[in-house]
N, C-alpha and C. Protein backbone atom coordinates (compact mmCIF):
# COMPACT_ATOMS: atom_id res chain seq x y z
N UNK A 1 -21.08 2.68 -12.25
CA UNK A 1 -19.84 3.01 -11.59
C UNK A 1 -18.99 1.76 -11.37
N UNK A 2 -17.78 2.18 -11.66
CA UNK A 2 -16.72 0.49 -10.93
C UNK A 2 -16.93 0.36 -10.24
N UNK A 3 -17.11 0.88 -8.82
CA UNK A 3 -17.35 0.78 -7.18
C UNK A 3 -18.49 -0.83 -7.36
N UNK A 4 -19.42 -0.44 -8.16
CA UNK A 4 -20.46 -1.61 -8.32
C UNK A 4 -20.22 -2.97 -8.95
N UNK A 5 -18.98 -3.28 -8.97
CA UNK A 5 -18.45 -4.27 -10.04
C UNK A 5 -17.60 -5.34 -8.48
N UNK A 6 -17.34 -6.33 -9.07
CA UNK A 6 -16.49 -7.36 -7.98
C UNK A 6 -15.56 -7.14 -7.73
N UNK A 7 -14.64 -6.16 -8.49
CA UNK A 7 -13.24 -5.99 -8.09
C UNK A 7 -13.47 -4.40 -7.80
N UNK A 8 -14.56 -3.44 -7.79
CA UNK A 8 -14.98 -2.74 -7.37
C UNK A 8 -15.14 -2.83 -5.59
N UNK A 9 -16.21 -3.65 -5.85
CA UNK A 9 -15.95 -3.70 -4.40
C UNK A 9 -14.87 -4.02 -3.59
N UNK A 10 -14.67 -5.60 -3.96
CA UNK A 10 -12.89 -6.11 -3.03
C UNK A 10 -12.17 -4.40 -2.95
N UNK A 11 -12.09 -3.71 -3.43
CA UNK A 11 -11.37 -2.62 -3.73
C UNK A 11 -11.82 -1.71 -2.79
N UNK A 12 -13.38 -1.89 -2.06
CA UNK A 12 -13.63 -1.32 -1.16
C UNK A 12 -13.49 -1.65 0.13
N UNK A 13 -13.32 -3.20 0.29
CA UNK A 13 -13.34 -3.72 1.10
C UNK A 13 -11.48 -4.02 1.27
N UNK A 14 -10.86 -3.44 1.01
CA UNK A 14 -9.19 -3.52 1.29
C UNK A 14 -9.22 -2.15 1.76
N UNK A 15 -9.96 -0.91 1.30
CA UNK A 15 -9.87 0.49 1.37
C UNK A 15 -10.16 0.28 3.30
N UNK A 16 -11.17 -0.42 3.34
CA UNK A 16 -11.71 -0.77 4.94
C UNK A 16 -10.15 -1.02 5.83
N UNK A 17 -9.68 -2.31 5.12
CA UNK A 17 -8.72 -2.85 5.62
C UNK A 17 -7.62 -2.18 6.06
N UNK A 18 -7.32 -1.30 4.86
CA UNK A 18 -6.12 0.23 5.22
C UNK A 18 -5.94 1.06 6.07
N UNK A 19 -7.62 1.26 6.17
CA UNK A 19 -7.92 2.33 7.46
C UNK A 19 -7.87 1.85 8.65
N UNK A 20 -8.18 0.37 8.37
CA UNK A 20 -7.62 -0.14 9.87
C UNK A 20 -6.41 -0.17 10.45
N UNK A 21 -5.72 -0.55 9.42
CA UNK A 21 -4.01 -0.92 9.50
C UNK A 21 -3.67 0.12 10.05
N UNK A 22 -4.59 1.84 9.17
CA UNK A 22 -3.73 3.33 10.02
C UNK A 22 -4.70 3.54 11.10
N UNK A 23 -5.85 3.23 11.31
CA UNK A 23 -6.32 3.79 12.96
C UNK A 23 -5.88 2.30 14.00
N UNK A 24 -5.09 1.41 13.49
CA UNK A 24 -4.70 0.30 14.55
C UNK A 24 -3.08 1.45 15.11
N UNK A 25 -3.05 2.01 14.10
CA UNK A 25 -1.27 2.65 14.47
C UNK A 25 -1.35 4.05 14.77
N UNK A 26 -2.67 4.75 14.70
CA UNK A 26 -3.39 5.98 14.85
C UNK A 26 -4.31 6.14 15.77
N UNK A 27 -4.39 5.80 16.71
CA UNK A 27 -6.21 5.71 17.06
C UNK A 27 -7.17 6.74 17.72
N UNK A 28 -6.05 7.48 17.48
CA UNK A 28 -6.80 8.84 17.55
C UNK A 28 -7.57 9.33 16.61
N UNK A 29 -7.03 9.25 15.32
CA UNK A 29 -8.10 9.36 14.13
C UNK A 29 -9.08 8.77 13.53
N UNK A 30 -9.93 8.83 13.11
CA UNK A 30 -11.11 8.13 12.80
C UNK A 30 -11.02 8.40 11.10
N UNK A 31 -10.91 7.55 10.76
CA UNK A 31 -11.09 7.52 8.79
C UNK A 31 -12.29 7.70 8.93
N UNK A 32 -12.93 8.74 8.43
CA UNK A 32 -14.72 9.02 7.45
C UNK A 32 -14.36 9.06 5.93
N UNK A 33 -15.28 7.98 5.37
CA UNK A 33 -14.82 8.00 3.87
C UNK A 33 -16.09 9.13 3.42
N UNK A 34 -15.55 9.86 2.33
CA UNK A 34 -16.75 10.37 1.23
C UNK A 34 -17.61 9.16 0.93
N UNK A 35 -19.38 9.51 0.62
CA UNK A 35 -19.88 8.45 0.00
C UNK A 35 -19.42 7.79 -1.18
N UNK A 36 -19.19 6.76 -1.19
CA UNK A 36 -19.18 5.58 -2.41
C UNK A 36 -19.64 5.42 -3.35
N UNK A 37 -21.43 5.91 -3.32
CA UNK A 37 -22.14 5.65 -4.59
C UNK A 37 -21.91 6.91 -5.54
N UNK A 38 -20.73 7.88 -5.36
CA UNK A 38 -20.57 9.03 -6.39
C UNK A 38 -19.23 9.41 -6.51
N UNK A 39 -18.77 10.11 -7.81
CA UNK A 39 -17.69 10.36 -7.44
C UNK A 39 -17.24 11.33 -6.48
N UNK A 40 -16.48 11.21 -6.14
CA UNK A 40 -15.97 12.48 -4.66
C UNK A 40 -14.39 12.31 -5.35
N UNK A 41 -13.56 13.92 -4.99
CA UNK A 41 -12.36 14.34 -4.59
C UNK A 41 -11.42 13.74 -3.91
N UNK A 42 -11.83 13.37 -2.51
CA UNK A 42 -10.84 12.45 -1.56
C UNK A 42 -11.60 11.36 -1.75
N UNK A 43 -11.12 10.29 -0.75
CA UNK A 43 -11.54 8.79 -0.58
C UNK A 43 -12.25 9.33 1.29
N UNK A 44 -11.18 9.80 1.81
CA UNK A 44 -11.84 10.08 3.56
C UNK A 44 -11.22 11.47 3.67
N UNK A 45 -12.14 11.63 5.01
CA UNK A 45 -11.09 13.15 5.71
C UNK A 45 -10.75 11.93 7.36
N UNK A 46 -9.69 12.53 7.90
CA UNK A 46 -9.09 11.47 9.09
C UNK A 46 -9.50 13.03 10.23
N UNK A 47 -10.21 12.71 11.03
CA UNK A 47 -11.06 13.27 12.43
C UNK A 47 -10.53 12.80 13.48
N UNK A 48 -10.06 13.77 14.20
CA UNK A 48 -9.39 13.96 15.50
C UNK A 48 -10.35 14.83 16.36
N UNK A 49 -11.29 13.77 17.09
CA UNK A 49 -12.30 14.66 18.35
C UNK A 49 -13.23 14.72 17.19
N UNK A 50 -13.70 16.32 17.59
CA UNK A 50 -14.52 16.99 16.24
C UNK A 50 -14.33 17.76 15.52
N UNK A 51 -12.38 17.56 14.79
CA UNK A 51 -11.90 18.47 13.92
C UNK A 51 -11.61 17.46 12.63
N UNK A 52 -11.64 17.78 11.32
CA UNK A 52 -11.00 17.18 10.42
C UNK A 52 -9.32 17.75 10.39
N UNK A 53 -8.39 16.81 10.64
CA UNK A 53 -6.91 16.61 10.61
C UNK A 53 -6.34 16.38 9.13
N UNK A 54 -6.97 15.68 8.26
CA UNK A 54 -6.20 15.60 6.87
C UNK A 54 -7.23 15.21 5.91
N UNK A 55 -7.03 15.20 4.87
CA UNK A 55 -8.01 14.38 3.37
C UNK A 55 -6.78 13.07 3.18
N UNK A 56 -7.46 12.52 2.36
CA UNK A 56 -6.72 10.96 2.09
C UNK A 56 -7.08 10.54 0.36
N UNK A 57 -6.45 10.15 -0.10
CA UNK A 57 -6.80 9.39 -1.55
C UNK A 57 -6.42 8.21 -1.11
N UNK A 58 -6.50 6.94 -1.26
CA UNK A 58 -6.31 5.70 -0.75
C UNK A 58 -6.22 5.10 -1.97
N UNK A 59 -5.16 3.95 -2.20
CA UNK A 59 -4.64 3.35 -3.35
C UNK A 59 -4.49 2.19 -2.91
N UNK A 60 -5.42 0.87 -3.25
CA UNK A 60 -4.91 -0.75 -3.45
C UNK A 60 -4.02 -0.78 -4.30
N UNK A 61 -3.16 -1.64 -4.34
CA UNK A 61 -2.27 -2.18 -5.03
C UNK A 61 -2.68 -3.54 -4.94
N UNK A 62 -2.51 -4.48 -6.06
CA UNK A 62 -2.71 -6.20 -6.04
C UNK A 62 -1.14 -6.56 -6.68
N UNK A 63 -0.55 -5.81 -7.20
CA UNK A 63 0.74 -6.48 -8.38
C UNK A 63 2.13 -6.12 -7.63
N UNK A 64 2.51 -5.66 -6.83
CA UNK A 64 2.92 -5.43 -6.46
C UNK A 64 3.81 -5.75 -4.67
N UNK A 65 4.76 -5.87 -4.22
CA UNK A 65 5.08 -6.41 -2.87
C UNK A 65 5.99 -5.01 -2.94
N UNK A 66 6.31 -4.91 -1.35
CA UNK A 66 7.21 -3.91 -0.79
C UNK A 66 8.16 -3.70 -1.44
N UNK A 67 9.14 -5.07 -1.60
CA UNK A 67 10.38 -5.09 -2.21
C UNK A 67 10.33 -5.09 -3.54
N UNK A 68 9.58 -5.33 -4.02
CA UNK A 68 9.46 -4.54 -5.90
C UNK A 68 9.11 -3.01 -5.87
N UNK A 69 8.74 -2.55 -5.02
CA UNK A 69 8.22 -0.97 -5.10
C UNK A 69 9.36 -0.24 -4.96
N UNK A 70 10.33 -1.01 -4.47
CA UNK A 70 11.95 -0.35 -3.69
C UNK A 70 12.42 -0.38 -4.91
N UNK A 71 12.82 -1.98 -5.06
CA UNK A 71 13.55 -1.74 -6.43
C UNK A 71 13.23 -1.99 -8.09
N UNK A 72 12.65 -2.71 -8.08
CA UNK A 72 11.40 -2.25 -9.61
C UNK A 72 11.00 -1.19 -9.90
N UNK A 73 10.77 -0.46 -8.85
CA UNK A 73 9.76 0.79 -9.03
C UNK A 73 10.37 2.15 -8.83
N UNK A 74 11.98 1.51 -8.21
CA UNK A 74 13.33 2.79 -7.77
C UNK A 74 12.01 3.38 -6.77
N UNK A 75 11.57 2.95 -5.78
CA UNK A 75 10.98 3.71 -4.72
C UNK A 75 9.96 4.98 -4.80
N UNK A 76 9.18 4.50 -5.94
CA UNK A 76 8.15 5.41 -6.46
C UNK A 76 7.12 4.72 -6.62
N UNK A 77 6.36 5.35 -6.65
CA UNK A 77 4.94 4.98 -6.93
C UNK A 77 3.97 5.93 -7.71
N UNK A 78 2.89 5.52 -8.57
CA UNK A 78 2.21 5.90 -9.63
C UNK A 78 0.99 6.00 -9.37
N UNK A 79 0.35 7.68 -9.37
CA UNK A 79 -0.95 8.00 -8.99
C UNK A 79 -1.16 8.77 -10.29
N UNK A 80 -2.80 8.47 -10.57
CA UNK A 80 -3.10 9.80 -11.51
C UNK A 80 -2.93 11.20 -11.26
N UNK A 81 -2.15 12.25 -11.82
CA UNK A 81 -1.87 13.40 -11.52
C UNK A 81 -3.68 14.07 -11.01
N UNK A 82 -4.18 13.80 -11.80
CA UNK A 82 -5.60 14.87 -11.32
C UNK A 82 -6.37 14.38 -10.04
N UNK A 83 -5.53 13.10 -9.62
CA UNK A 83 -6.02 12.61 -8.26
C UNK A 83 -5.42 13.74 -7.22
N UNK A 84 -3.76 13.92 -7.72
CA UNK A 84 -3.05 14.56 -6.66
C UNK A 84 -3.70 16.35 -6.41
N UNK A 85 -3.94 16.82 -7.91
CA UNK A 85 -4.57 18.26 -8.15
C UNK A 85 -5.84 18.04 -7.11
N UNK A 86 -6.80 17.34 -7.38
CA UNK A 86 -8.33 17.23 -6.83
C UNK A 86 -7.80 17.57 -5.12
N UNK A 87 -7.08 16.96 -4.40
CA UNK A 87 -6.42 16.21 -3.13
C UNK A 87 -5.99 17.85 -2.20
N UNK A 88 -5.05 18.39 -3.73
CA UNK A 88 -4.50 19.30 -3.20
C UNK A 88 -5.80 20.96 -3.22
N UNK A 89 -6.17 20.72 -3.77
CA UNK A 89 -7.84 21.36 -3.67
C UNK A 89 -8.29 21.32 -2.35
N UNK A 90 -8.61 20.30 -2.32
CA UNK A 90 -9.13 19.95 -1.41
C UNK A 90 -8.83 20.18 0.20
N UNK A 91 -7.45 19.95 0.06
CA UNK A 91 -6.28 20.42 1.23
C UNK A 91 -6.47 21.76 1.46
N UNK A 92 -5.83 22.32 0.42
CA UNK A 92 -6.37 24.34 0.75
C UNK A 92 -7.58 24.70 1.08
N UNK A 93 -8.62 23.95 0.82
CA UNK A 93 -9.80 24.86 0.88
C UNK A 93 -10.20 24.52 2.53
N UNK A 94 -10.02 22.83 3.00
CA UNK A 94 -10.22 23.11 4.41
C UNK A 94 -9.36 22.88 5.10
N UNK A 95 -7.94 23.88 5.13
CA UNK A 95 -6.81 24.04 5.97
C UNK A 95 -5.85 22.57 5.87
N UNK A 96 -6.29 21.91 5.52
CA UNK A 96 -5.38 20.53 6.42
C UNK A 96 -4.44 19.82 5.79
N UNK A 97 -3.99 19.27 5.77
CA UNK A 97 -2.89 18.11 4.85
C UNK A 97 -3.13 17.22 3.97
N UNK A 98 -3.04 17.25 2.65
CA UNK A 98 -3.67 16.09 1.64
C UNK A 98 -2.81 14.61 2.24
N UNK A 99 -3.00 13.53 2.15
CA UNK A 99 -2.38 12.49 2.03
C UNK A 99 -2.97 11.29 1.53
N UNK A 100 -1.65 10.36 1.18
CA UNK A 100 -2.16 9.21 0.03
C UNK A 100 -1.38 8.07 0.90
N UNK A 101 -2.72 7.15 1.06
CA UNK A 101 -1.89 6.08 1.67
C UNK A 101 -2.16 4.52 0.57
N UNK A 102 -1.28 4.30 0.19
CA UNK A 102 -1.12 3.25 -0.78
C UNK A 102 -0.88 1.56 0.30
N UNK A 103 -2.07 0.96 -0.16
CA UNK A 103 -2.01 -0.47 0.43
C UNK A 103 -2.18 -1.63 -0.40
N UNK A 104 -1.04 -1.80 0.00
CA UNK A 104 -0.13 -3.43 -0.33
C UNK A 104 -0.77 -4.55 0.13
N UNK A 105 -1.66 -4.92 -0.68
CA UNK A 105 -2.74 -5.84 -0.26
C UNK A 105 -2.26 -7.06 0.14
N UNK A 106 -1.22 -7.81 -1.01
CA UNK A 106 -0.79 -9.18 -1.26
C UNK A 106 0.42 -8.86 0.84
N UNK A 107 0.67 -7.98 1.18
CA UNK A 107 1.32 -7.93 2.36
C UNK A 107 1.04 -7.41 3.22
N UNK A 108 -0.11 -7.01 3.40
CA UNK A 108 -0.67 -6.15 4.35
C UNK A 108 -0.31 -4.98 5.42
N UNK A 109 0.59 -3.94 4.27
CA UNK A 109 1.21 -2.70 4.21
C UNK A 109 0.75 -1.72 3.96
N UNK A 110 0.59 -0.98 4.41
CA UNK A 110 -0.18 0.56 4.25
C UNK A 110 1.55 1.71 4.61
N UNK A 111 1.46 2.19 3.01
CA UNK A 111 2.63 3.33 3.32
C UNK A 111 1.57 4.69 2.92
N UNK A 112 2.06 5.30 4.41
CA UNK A 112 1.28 6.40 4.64
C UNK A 112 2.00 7.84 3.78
N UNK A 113 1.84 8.65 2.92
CA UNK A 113 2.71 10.26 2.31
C UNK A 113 2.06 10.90 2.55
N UNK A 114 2.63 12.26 3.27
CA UNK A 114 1.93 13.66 3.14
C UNK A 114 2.47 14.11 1.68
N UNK A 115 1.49 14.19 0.80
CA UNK A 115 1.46 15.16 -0.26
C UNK A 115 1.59 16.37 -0.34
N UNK A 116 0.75 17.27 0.85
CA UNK A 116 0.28 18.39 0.75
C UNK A 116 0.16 19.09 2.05
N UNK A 117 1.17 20.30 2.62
CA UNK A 117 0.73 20.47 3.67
C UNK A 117 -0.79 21.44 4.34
N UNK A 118 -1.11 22.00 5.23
CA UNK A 118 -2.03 22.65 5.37
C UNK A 118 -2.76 23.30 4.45
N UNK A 119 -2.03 24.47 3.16
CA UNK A 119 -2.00 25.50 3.05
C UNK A 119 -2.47 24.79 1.36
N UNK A 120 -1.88 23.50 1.25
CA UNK A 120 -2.30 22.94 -0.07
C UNK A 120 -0.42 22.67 -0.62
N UNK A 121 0.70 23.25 -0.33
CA UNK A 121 1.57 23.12 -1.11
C UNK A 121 2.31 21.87 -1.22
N UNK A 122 2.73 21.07 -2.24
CA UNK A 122 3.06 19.84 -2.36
C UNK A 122 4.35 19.86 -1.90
N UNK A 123 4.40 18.85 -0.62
CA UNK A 123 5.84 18.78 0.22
C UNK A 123 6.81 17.92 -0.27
N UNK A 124 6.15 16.80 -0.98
CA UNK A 124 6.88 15.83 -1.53
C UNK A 124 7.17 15.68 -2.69
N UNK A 125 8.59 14.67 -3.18
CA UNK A 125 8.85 14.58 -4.24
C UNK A 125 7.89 14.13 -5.62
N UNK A 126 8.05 14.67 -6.64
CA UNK A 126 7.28 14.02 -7.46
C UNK A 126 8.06 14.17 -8.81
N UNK A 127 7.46 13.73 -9.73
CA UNK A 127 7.44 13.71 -11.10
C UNK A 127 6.49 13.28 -11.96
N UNK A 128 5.90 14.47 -12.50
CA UNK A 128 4.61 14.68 -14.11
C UNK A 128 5.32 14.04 -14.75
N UNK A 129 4.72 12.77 -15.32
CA UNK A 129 5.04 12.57 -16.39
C UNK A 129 3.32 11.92 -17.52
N UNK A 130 4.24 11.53 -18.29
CA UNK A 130 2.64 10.82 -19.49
C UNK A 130 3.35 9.18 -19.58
N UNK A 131 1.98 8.45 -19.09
CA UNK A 131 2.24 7.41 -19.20
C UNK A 131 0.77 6.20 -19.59
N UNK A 132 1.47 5.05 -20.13
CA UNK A 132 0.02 4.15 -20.25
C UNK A 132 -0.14 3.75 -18.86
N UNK A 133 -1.45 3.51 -18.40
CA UNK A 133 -1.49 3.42 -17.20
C UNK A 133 -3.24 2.01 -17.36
N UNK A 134 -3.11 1.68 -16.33
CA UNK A 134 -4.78 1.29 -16.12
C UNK A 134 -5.88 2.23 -16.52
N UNK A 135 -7.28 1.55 -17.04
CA UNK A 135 -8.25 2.71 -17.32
C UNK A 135 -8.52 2.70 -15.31
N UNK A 136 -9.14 1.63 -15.57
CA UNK A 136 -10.00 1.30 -13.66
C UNK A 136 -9.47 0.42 -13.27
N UNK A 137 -10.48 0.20 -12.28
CA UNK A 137 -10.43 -1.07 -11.12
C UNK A 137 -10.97 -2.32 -12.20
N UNK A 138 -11.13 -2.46 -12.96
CA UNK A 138 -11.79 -3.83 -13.70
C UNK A 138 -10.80 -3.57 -14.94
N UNK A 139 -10.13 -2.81 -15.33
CA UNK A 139 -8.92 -3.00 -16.32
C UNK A 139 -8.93 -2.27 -17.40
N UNK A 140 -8.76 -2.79 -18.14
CA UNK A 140 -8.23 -1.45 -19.50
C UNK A 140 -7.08 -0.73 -19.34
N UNK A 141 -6.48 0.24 -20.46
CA UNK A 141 -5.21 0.96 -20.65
C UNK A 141 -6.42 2.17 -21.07
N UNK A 142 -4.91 3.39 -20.94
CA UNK A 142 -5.55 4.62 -20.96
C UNK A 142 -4.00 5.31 -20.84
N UNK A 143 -3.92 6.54 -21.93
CA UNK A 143 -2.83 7.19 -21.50
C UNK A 143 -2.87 8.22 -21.23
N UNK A 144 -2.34 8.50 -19.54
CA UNK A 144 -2.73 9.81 -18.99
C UNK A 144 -1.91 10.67 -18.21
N UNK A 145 -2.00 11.71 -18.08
CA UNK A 145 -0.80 12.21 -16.83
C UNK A 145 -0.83 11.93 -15.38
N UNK A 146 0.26 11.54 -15.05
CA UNK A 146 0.21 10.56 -13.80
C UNK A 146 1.94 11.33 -12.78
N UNK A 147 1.75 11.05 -11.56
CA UNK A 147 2.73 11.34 -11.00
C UNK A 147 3.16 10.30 -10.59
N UNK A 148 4.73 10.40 -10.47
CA UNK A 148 5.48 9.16 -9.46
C UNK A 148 5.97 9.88 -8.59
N UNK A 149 5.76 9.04 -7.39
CA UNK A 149 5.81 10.25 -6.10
C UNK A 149 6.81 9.10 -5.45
N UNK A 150 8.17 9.91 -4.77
CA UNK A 150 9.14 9.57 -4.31
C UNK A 150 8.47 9.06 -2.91
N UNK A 151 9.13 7.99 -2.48
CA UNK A 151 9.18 7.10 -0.94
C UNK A 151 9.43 8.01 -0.18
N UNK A 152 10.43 9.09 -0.39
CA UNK A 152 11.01 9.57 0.87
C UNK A 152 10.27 10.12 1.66
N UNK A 153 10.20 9.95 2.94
CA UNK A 153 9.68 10.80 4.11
C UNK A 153 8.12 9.62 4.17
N UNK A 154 8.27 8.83 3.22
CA UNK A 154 6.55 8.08 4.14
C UNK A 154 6.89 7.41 4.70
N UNK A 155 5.44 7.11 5.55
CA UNK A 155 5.41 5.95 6.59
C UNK A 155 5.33 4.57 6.31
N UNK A 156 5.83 3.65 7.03
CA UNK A 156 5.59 2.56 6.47
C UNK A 156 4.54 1.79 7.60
N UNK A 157 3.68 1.32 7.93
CA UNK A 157 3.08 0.49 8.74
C UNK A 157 2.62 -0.98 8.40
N UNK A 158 3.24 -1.72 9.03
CA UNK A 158 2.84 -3.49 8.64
C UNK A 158 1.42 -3.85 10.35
N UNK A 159 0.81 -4.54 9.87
CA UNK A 159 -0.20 -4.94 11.24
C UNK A 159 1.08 -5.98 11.98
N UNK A 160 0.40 -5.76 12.96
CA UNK A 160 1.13 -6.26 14.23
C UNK A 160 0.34 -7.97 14.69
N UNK A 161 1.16 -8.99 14.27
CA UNK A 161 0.97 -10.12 14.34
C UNK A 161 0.56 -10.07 16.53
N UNK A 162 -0.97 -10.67 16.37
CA UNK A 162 -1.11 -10.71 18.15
C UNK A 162 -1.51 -12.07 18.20
């Protein structure tokens, strides 16, 4: 598995970092990730008390800063489409809200999107398209269907210098 590789891990260990950034600005929720050593659907479900509140796909970024995502990127961002399908599965089957929080490693930014509300239906903007993309976390190309999912309506959270 990549997970087992060096940039595998760092990749796990920023995923840590994210969840902090959103339960430092959340702290009502508790990130539980799916296990690591397999593949899983989501990355976490986010737990409020003893209810699950949402699923999560979680996305490092290394190439990237805020202000290139605005305007390099026209305020989109690039997930594998069968990440968003799996997510939204996942959403319907136990009531709650899919979401993807993409973290900006090189700035230590976590922008939070609801994808998907309760019921599974995708709230936010997107666009299917086919594109070359990364194979993994350790590199390669691969051309696959991927969504670019519009900025609008996410959160933005930066950590709070103490």
């Amino acid at each position: 598995m990549d997970i087992n590789t060096p940039k595998g891990r760092q990749t796990l260990e920023d995923e840590k970092r994210a969840a902090q950034l959103f339960s430092t600005s959340y702290p009502q929720f508790r990130y539980c990730e799916t296990p690591k050593d397999q593949p899983a659907n989501v990355d976490a479900v986010l737990v409020d008390g003893d209810q699950i509140r949402a699923v999560v796909e979680t996305k490092c970024r290394y190439d990237m800063t805020f202000v290139q995502l605005l305007i390099e990127r026209e305020a989109q961002y690039l997930i594998s489409f069968h990440k968003i399908l799996r997510g939204k599965v996942v959403s319907e089957h136990l009531g709650v809200p899919f979401l993807i929080f993409v973290y900006l490693v090189p700035q230590d930014i976590l922008i939070v999107h609801k994808i998907t509300d309760e019921t599974g239906e995708i709230v936010c903007k997107m666009q299917v398209t086919e594109r070359l993309t990364q194979r993994t976390v350790n590199g390669g190309t691969i051309r696959k269907t991927v969504a670019l999912i519009d900025l609008e309506n996410a959160k933005v959270l930066r950590r709070t210098k103490t």
